[in-house]
C-alpha atoms as a PDB file:
ATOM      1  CA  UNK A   1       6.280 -13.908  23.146  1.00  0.00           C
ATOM      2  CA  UNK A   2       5.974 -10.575  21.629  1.00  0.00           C
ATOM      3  CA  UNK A   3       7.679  -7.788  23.782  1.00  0.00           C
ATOM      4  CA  UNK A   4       4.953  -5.070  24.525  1.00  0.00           C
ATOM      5  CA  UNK A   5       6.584  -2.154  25.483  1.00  0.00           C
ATOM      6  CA  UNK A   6       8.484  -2.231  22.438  1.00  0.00           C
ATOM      7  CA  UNK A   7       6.350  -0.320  19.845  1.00  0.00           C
ATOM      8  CA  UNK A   8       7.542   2.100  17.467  1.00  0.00           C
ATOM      9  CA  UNK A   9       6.589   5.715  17.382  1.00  0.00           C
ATOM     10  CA  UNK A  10       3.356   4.869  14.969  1.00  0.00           C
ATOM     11  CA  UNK A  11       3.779   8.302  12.733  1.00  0.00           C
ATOM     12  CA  UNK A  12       6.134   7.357  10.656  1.00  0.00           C
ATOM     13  CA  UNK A  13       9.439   9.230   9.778  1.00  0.00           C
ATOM     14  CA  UNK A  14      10.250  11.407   6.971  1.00  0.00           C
ATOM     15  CA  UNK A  15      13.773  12.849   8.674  1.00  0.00           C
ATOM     16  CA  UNK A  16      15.761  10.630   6.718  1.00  0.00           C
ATOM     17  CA  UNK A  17      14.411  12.486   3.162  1.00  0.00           C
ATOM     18  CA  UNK A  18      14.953  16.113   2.343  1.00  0.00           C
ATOM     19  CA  UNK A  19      14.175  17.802  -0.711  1.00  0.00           C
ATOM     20  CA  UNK A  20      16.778  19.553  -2.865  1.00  0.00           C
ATOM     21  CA  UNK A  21      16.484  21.185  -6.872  1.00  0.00           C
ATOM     22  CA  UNK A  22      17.827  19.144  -9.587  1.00  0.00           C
ATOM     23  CA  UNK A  23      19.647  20.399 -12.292  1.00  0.00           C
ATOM     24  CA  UNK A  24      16.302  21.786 -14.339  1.00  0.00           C
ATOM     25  CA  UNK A  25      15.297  23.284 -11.136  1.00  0.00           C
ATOM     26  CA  UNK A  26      12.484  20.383 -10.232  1.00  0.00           C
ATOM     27  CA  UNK A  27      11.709  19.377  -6.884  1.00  0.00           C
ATOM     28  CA  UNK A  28      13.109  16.242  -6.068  1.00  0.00           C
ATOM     29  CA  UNK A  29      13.561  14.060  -2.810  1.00  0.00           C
ATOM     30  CA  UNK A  30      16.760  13.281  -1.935  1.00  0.00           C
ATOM     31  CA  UNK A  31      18.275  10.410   0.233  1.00  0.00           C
ATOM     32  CA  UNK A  32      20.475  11.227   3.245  1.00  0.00           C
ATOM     33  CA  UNK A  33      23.702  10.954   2.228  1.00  0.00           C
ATOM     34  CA  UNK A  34      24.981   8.331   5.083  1.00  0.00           C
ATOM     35  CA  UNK A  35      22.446   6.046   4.118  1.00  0.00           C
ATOM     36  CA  UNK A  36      22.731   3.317   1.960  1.00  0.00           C
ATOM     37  CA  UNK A  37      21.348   3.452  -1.453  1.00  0.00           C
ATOM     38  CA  UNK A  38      17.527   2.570  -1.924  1.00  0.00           C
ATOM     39  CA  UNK A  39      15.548   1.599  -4.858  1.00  0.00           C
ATOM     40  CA  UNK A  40      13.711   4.987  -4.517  1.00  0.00           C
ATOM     41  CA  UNK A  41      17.258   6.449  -6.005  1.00  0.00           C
ATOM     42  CA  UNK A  42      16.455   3.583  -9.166  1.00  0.00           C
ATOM     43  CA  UNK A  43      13.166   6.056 -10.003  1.00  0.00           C
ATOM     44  CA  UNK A  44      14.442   9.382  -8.904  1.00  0.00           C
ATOM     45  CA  UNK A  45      13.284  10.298 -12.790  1.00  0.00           C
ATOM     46  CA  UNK A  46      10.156  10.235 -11.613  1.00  0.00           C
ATOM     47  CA  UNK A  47      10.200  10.952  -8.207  1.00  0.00           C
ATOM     48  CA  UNK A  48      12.200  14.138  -9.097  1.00  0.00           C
ATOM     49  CA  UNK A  49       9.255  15.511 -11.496  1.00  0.00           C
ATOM     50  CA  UNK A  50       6.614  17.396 -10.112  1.00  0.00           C
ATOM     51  CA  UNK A  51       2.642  17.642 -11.192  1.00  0.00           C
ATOM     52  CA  UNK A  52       1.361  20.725  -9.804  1.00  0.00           C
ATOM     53  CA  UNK A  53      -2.127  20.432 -11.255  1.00  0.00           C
ATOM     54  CA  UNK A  54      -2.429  17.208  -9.812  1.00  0.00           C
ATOM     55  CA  UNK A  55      -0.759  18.823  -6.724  1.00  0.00           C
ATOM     56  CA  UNK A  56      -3.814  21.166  -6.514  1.00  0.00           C
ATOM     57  CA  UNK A  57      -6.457  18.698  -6.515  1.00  0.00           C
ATOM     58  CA  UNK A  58      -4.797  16.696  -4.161  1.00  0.00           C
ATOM     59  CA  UNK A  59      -7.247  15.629  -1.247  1.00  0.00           C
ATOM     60  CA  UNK A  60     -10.265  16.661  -3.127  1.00  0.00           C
ATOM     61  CA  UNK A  61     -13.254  14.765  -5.561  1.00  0.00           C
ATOM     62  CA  UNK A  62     -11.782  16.398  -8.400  1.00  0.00           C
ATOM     63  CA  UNK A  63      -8.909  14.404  -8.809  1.00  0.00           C
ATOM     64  CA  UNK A  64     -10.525  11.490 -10.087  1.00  0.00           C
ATOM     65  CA  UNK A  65     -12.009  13.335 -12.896  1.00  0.00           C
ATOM     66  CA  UNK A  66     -10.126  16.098 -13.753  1.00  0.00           C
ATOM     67  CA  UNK A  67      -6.161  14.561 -13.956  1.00  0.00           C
ATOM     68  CA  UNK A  68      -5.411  12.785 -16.961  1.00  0.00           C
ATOM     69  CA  UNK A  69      -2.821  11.157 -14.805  1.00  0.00           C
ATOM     70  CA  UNK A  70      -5.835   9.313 -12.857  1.00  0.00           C
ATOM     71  CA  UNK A  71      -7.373   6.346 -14.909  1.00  0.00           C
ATOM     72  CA  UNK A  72      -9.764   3.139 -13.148  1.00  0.00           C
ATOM     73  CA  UNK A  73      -8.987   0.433 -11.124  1.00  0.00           C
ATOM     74  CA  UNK A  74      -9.955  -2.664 -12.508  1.00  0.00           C
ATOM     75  CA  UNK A  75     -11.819  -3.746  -9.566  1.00  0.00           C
ATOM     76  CA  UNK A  76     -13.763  -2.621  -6.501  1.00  0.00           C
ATOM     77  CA  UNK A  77     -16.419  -3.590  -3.965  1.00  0.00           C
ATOM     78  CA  UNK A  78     -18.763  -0.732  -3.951  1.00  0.00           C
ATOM     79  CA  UNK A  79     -21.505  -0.833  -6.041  1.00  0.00           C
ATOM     80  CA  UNK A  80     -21.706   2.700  -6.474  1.00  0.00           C
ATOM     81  CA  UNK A  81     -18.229   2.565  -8.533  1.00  0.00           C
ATOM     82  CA  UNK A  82     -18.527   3.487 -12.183  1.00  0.00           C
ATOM     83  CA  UNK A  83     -15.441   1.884 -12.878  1.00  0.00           C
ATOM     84  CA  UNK A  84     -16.808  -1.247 -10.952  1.00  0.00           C
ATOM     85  CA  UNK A  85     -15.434  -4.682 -13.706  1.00  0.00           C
ATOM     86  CA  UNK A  86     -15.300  -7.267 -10.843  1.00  0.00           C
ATOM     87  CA  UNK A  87     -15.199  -8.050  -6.806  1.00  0.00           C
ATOM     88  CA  UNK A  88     -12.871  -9.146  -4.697  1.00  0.00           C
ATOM     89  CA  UNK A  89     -13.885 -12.534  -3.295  1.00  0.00           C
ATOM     90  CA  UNK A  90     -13.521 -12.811   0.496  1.00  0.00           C
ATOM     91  CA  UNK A  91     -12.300 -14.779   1.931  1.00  0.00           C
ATOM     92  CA  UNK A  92      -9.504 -15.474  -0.321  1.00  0.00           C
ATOM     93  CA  UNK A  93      -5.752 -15.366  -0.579  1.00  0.00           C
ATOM     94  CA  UNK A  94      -4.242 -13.281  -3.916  1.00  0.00           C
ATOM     95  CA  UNK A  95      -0.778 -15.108  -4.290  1.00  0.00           C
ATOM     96  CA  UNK A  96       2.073 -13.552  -7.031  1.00  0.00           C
ATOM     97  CA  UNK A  97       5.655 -13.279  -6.772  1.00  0.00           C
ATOM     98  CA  UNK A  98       5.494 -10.385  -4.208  1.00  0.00           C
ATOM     99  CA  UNK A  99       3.695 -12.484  -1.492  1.00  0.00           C
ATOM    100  CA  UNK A 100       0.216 -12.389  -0.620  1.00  0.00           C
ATOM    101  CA  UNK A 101      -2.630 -10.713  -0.046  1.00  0.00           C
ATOM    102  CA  UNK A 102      -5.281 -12.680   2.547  1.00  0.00           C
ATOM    103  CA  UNK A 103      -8.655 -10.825   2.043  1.00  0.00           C
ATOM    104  CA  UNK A 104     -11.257 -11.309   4.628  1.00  0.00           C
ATOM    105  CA  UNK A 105     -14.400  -9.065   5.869  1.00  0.00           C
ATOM    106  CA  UNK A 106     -15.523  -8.274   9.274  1.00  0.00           C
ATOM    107  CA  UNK A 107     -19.201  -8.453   9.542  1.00  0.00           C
ATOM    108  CA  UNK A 108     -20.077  -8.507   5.896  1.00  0.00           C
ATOM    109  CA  UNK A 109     -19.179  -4.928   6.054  1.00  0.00           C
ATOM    110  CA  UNK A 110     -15.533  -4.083   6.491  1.00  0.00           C
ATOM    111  CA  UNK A 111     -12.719  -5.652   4.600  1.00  0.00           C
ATOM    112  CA  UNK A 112      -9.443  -6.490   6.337  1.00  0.00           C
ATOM    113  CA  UNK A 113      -6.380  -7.159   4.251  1.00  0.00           C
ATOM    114  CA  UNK A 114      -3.270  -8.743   5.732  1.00  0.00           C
ATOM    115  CA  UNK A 115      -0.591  -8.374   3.608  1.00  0.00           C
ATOM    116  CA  UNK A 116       3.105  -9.857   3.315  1.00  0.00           C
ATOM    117  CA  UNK A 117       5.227  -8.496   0.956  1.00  0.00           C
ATOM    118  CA  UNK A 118       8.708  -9.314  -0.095  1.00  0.00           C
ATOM    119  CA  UNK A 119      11.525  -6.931   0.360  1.00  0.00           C
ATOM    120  CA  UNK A 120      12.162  -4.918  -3.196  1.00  0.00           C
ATOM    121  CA  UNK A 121       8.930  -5.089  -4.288  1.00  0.00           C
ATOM    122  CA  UNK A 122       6.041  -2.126  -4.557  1.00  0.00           C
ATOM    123  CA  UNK A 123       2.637  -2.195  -4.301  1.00  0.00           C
ATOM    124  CA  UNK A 124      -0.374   0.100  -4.931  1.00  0.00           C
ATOM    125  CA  UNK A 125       0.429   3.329  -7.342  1.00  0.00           C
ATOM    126  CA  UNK A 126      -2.935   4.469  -6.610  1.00  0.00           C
ATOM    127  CA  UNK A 127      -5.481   6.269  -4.757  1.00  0.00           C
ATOM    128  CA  UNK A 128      -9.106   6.032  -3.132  1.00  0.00           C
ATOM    129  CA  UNK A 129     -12.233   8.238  -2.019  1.00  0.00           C
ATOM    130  CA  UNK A 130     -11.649   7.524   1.535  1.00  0.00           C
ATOM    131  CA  UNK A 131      -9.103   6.938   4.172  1.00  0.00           C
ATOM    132  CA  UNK A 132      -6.520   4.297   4.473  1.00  0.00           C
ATOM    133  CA  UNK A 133      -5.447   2.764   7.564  1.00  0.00           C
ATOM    134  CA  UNK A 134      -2.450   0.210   7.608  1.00  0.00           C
ATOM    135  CA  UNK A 135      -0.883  -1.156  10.713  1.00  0.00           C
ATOM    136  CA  UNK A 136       2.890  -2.699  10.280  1.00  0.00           C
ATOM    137  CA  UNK A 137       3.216  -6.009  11.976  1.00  0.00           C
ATOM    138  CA  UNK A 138       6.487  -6.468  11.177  1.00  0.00           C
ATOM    139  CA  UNK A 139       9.296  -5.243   8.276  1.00  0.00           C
ATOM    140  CA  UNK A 140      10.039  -2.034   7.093  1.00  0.00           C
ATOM    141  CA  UNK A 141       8.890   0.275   4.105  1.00  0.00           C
ATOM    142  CA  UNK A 142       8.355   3.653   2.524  1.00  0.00           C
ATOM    143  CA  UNK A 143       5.555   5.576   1.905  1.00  0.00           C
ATOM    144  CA  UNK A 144       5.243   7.580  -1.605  1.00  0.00           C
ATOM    145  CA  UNK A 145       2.435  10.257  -1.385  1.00  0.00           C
ATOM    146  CA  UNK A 146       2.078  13.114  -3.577  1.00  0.00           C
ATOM    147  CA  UNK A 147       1.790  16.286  -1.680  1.00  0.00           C
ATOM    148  CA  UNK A 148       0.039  19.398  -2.861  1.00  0.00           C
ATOM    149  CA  UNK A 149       2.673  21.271  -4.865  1.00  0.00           C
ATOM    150  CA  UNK A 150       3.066  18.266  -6.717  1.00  0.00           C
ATOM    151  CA  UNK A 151       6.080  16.977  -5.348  1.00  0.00           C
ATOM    152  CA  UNK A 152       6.642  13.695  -3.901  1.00  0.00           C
ATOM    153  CA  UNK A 153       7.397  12.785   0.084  1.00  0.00           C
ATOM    154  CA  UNK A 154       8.630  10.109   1.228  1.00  0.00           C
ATOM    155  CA  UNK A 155       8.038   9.001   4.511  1.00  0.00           C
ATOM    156  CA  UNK A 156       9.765   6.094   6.480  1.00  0.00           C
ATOM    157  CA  UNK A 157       7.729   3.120   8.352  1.00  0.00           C
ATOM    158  CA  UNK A 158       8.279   0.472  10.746  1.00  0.00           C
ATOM    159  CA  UNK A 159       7.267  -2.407  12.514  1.00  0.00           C
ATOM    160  CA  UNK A 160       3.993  -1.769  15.006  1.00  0.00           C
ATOM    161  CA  UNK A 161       3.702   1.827  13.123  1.00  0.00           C
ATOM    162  CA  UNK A 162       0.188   2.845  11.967  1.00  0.00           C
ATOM    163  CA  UNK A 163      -0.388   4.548   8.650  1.00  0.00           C
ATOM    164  CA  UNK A 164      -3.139   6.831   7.519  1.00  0.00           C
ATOM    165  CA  UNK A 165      -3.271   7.981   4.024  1.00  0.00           C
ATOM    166  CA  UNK A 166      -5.863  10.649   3.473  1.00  0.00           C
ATOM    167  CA  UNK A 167      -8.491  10.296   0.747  1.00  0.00           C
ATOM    168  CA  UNK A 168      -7.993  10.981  -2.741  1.00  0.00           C
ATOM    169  CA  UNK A 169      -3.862  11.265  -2.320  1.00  0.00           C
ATOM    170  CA  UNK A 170      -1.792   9.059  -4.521  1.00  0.00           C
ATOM    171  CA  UNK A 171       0.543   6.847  -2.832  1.00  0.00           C
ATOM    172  CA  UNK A 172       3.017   3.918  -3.856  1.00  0.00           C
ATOM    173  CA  UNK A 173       4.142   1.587  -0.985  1.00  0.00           C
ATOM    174  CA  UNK A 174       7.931   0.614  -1.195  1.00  0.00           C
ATOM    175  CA  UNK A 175       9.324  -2.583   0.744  1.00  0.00           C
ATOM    176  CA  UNK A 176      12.740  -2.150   2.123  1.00  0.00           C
ATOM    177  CA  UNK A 177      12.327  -5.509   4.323  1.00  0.00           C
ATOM    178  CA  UNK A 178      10.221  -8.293   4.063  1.00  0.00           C
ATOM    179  CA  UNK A 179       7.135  -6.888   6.037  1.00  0.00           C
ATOM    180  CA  UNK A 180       3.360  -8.149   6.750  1.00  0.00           C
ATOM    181  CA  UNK A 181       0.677  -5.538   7.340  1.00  0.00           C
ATOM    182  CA  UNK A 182      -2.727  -4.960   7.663  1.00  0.00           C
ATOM    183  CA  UNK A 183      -4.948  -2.047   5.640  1.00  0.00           C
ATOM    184  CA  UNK A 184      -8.710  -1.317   5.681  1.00  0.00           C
ATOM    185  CA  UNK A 185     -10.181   1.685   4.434  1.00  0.00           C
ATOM    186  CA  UNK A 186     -12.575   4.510   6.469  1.00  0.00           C
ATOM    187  CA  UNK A 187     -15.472   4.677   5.940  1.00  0.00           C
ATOM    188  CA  UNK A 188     -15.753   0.945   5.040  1.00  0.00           C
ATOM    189  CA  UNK A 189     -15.566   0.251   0.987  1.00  0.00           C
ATOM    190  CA  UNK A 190     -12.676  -0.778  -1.008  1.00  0.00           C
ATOM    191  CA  UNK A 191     -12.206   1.859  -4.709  1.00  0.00           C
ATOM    192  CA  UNK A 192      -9.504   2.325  -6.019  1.00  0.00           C
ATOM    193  CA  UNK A 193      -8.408   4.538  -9.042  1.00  0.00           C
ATOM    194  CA  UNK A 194      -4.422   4.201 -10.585  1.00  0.00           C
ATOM    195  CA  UNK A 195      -2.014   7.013 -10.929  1.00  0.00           C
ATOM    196  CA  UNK A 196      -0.031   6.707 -13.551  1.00  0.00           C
ATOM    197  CA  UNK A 197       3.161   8.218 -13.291  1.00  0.00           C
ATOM    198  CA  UNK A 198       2.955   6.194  -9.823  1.00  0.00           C
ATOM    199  CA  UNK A 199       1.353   2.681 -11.213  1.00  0.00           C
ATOM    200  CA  UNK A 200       3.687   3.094 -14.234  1.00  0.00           C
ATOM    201  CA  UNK A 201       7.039   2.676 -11.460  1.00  0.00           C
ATOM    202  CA  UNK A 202       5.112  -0.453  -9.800  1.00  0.00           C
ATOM    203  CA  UNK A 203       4.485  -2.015 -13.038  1.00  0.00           C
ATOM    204  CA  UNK A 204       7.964  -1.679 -14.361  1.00  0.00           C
ATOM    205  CA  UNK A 205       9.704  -2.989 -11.140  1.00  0.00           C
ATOM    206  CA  UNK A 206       7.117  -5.884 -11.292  1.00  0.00           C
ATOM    207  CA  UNK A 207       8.239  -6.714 -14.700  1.00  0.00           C
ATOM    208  CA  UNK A 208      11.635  -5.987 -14.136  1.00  0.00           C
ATOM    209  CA  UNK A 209      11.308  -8.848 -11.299  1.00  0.00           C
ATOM    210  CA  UNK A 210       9.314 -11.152 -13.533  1.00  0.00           C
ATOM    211  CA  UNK A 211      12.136 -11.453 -15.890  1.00  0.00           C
ATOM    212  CA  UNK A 212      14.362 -12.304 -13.447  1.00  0.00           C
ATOM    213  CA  UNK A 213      12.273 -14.912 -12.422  1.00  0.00           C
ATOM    214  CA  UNK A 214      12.171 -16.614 -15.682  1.00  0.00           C
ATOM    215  CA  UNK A 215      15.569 -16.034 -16.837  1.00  0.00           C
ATOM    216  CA  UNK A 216      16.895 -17.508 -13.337  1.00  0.00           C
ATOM    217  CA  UNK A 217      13.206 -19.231 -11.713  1.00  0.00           C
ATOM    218  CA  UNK A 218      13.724 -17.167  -8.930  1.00  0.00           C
ATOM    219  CA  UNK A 219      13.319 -13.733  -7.822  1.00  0.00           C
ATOM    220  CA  UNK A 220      16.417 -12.326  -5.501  1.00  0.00           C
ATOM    221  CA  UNK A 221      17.372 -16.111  -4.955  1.00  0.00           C
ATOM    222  CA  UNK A 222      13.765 -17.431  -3.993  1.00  0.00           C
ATOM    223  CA  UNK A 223      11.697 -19.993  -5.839  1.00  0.00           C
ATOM    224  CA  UNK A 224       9.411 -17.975  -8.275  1.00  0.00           C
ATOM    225  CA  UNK A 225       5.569 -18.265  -6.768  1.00  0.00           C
ATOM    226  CA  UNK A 226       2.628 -18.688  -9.528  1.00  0.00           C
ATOM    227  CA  UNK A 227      -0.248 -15.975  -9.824  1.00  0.00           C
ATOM    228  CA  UNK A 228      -3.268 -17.189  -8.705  1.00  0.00           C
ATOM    229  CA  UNK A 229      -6.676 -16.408  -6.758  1.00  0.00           C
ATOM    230  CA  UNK A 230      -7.690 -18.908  -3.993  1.00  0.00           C
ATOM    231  CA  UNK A 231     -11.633 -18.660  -3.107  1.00  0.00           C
ATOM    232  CA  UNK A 232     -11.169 -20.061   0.261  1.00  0.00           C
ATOM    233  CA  UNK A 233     -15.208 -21.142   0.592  1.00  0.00           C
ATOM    234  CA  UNK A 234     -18.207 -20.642  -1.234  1.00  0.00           C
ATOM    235  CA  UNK A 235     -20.206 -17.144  -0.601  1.00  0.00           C
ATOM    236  CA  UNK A 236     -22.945 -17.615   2.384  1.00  0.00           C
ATOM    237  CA  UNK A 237     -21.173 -20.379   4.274  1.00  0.00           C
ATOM    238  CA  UNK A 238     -22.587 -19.902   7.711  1.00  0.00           C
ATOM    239  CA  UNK A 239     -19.568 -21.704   9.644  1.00  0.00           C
ATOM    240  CA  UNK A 240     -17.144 -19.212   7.665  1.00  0.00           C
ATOM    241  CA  UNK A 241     -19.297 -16.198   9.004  1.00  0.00           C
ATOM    242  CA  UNK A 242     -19.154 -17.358  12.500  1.00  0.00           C
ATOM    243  CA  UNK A 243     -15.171 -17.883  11.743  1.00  0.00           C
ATOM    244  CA  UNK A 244     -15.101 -14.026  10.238  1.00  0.00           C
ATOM    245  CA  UNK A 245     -16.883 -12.352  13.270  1.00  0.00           C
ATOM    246  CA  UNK A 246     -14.576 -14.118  15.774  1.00  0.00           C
ATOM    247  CA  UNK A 247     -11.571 -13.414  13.590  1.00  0.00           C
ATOM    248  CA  UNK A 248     -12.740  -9.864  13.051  1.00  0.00           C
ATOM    249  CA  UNK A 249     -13.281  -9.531  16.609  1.00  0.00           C
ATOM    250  CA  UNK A 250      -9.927 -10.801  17.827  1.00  0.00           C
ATOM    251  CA  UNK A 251      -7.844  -8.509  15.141  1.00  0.00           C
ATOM    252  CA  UNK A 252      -9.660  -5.173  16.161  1.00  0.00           C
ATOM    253  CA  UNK A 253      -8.811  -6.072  20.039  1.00  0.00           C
ATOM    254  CA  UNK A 254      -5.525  -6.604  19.284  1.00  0.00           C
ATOM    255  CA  UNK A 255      -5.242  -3.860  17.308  1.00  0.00           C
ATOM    256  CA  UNK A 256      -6.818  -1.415  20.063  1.00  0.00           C
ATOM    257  CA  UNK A 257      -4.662  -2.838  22.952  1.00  0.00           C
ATOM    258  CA  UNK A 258      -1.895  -2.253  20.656  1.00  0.00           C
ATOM    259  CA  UNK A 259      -2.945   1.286  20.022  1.00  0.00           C
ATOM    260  CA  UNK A 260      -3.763   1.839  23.554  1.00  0.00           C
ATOM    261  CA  UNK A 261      -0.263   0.936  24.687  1.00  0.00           C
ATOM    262  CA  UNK A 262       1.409   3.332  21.837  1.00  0.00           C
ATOM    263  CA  UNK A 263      -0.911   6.027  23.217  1.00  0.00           C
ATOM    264  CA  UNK A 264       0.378   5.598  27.003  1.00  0.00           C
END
């Protein structure tokens, strides 16, 4: 049984980061040093560089047409998106060597994605038009956003802590343990745009991972998983519909008892 009065914090911690110059005189973030290496430290040549136009339009609509740095998602569920190629089924399960990503809507309106992730991987290197919300079931991870002078901050999450990444910030999400979470976006609608110098770190640790797996047909001694998109039912199944509501139902109770016990 899980053990209530055991939540974490919920903001987040960015005490264990500070930022120092490198040798050129960039802003970097730095690692404390009685902590044990992390594979932010494997991209600090990135991490250490800083993008102060991009810094400026932070948190505004001009980011996702003025920064060369900011190029389209392949996908989306908002009509509306210029950059729209394809949907995202729902329901349906996403499965590659990272984990899986279980994509369901509430209501024919809001998506829900519950996530698990293995430990070493990233995820995302991009950003949207509105908010995101993630809630940490369990595991632990890092949070990559770039702030408005163009530097990078990294923030520290939990299990039971809730995440809110403003609209129109870049952010990477870094697994330190195997975790499972759940992200939906405010106001409903899933876009999504890639920044590069961000995507660019998620793509080469993916590959970097993907060799391993087929030089050893495992990834950090665990069978290697096949890509692959499961369509759980066909579109307009009433039963499924029924099955959503209830589901959706359930998961925002939970997640408001939950929040109402944090906020205590």
């Amino acid at each position: 049984m899980m053990n209530f009065d055991n939540w974490g914090g919920g903001g987040g911690s960015d005490s264990s980061k500070r930022r120092g110059a490198s040798a050129d005189g960039l802003t970097m973030i730095r690692e404390d040093e009685d902590e044990q290496p992390s594979s932010s430290q494997q991209h600090l040549d990135v991490l250490s560089r800083v993008y102060p136009e991009d810094g400026r339009l932070v948190g505004t609509d001009a980011i996702f047409t003025s920064s060369p740095n900011v190029i389209p998602h392949h996908c989306s569920d908002v009509d509306s998106n210029p950059h729209k190629r394809m949907g995202i089924p729902t329901p349906s399960i996403y499965s590659d060597n990272r984990g899986e990503i279980h994509n369901i809507k509430v209501n024919n309106d809001k998506r829900i994605n519950i996530l698990y992730t293995k430990r070493g991987y990233l995820r995302s290197g991009d950003l949207h038009p509105n908010t995101q919300c993630d809630f940490v079931f369990s595991g632990k991870l890092r949070v990559w956003t770039l702030e408005d002078d163009g530097s990078t901050k990294i923030t520290n999450y939990g299990a039971h802590d809730f995440i809110t990444i403003p609209r129109a910030v870049p952010h990477v999400f870094e697994f330190v343990e195997d975790t499972v979470l759940a992200e939906w976006w405010e106001p409903p609608g899933f876009q999504a745009w890639f920044y590069k110098p961000y995507r660019d770190i998620v793509n080469k640790k993916m590959k970097e991972l993907e060799d391993e797996a087929a030089r050893t047909g495992s990834v950090g001694g665990r069978k290697r998983k096949e890509k692959g998109l499961e369509i759980l039912v066909p579109v307009g199944n009433k039963n499924w519909n029924t099955a959503k509501v209830v589901l959706g139902v359930t998961f925002v109770g939970y997640l408001g008892f939950v929040l109402g016990r944090r906020s205590r």
